[in-house]
Protein backbone atom coordinates (compact mmCIF):
# COMPACT_ATOMS: atom_id res chain seq x y z
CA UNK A 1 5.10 12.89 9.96
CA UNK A 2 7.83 10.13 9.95
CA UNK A 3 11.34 11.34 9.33
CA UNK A 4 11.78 7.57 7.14
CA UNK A 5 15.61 7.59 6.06
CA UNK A 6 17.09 5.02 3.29
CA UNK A 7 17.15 1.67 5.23
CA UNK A 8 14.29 2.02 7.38
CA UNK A 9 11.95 -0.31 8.03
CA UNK A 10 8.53 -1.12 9.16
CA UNK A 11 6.63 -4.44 9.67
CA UNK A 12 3.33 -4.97 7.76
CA UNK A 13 1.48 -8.27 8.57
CA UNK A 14 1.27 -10.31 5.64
CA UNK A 15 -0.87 -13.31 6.84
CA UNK A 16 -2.16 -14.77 10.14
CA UNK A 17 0.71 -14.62 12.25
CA UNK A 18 2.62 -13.57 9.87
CA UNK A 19 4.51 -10.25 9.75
CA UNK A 20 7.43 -8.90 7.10
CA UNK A 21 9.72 -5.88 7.17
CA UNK A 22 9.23 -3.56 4.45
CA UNK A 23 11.26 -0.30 3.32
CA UNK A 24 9.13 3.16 5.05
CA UNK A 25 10.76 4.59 1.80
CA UNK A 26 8.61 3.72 -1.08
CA UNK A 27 8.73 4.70 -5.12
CA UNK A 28 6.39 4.22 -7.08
CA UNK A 29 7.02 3.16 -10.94
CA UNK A 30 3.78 4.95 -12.04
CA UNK A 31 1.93 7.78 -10.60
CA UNK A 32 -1.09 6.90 -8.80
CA UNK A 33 -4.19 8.04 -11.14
CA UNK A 34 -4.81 11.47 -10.70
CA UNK A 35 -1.41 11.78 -8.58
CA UNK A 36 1.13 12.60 -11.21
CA UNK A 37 4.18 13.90 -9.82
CA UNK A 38 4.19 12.14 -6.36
CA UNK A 39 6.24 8.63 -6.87
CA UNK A 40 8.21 9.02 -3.42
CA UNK A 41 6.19 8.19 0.06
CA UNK A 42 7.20 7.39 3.08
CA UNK A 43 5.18 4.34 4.64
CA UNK A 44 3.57 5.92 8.13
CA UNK A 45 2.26 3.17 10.88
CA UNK A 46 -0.41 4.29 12.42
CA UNK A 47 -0.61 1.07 14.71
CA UNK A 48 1.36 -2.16 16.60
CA UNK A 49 0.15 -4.26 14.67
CA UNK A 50 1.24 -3.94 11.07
CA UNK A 51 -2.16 -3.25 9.94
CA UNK A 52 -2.71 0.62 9.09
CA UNK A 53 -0.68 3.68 7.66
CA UNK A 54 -0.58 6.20 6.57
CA UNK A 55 1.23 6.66 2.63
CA UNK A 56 2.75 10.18 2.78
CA UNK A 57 4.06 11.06 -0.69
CA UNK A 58 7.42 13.34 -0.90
CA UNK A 59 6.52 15.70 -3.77
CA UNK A 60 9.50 16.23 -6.23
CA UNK A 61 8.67 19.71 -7.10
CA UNK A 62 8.16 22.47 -4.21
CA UNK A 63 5.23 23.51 -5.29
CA UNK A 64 3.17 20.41 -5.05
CA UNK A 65 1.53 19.72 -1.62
CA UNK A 66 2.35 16.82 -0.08
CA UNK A 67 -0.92 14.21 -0.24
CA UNK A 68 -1.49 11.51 2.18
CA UNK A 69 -3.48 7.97 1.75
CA UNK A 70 -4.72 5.46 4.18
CA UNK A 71 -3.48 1.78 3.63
CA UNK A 72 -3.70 -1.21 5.57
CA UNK A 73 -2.71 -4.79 5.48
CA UNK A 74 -5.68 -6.54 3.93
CA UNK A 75 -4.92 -9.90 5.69
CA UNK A 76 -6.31 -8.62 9.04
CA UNK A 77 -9.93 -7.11 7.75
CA UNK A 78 -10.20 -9.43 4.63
CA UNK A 79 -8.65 -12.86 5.56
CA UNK A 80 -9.97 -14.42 2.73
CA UNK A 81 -8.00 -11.70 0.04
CA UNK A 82 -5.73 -13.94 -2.06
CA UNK A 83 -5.57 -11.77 -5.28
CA UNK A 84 -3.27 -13.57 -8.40
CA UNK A 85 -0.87 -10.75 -9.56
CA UNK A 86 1.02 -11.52 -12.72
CA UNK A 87 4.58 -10.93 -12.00
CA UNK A 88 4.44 -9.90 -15.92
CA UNK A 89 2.94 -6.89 -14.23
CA UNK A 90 4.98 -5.78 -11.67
CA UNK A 91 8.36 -3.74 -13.26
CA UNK A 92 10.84 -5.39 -11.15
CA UNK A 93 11.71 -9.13 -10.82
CA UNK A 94 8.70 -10.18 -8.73
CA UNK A 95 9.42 -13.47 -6.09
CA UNK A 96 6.40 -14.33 -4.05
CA UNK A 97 8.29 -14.02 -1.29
CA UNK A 98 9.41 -10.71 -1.33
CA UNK A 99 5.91 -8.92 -2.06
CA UNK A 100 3.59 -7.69 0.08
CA UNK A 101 0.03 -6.09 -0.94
CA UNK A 102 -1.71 -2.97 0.94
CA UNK A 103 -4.66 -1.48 -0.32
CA UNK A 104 -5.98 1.72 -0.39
CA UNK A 105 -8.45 2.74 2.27
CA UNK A 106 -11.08 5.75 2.33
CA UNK A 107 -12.61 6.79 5.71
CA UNK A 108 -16.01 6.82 6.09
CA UNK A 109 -18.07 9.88 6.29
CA UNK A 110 -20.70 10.35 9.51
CA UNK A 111 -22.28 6.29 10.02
CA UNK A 112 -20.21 5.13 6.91
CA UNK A 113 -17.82 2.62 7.60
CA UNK A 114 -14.81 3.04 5.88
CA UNK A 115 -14.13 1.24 2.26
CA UNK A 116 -10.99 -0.62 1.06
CA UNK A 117 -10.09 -0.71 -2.91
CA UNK A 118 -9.73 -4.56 -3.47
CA UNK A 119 -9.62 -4.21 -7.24
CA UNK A 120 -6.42 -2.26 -6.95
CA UNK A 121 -3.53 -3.13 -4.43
CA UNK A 122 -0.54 -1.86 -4.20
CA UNK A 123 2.03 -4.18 -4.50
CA UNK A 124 5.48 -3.70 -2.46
CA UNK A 125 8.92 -5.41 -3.42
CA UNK A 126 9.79 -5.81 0.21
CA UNK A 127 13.93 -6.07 -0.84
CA UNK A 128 13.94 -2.57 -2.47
CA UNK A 129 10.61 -0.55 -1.95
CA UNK A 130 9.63 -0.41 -5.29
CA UNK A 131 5.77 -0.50 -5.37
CA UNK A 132 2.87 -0.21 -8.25
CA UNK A 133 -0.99 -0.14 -8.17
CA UNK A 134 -2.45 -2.96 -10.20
CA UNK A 135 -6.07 -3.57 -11.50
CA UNK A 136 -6.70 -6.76 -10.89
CA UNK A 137 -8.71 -9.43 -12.89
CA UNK A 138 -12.27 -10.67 -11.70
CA UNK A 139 -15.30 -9.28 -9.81
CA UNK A 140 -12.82 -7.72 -6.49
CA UNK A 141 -14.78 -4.85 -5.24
CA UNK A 142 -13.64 -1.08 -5.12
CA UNK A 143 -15.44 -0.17 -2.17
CA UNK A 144 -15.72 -3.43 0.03
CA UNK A 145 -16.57 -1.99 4.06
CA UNK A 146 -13.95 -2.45 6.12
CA UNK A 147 -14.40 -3.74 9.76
């Protein structure tokens, strides 16, 4: 597990060609569902590339186990992901610039590929680590096979 302090980075590519340096430290505003109580996780790469981690929450209370979630970089497996997030939705003052979107990831099981959650990124302020899941609007699959 990565010992992430305040001030570390890690790069994430954000396009083709294109990678950014985001906080390992990450809080969440809201809970992920069904994950009350773990806001705090440390951004694990799994990779070189900028493309998979692990999300590695830091439970608040002692008595709640740590969880972990896969995440990658959607540019590299879905080139043509260009979701529209209202900035009305985010609870910091969103720039363009300064976001990056992972998205949630679920290994496959035996000859399943693994799945990606397109309806619901998570959306990182790259100056300050502040992240949130959003639904999105339109037809983005939940379960679109990765690879």
């Amino acid at each position: 597990m990565s010992t992430a302090s305040a001030g570390t980075t890690v790069r994430v590519l954000a396009g083709p060609g294109e990678a950014v340096d985001v906080p390992a430290l990450l809080e969440l505003v809201t809970p992920l569902p069904g994950l009350s109580g773990h806001t705090r996780y440390v951004l694990d790469p799994l990779d070189e590339g900028g493309v998979l981690f692990a999300l590695r929450s830091l439970p608040a209370d002692e008595h709640d186990a740590p969880i972990r979630l896969f995440v990658v970089s959607p540019s590299a497996h879905f080139p043509d992901y260009a979701p529209t997030i209202d900035a009305d939705d985010l609870a910091w003052d969103a720039v363009a610039e300064s976001t990056v979107v992972l998205v949630v990831v679920h290994p496959g099981r035996d000859d399943d590929a693994p799945t990606a959650n397109l309806l619901a990124p998570i959306v990182v302020d790259t100056r300050t680590g502040s992240a949130l899941q959003v639904v999105l609007d339109g037809d983005w699959p939940v379960r679109a096979p990765v690879g």
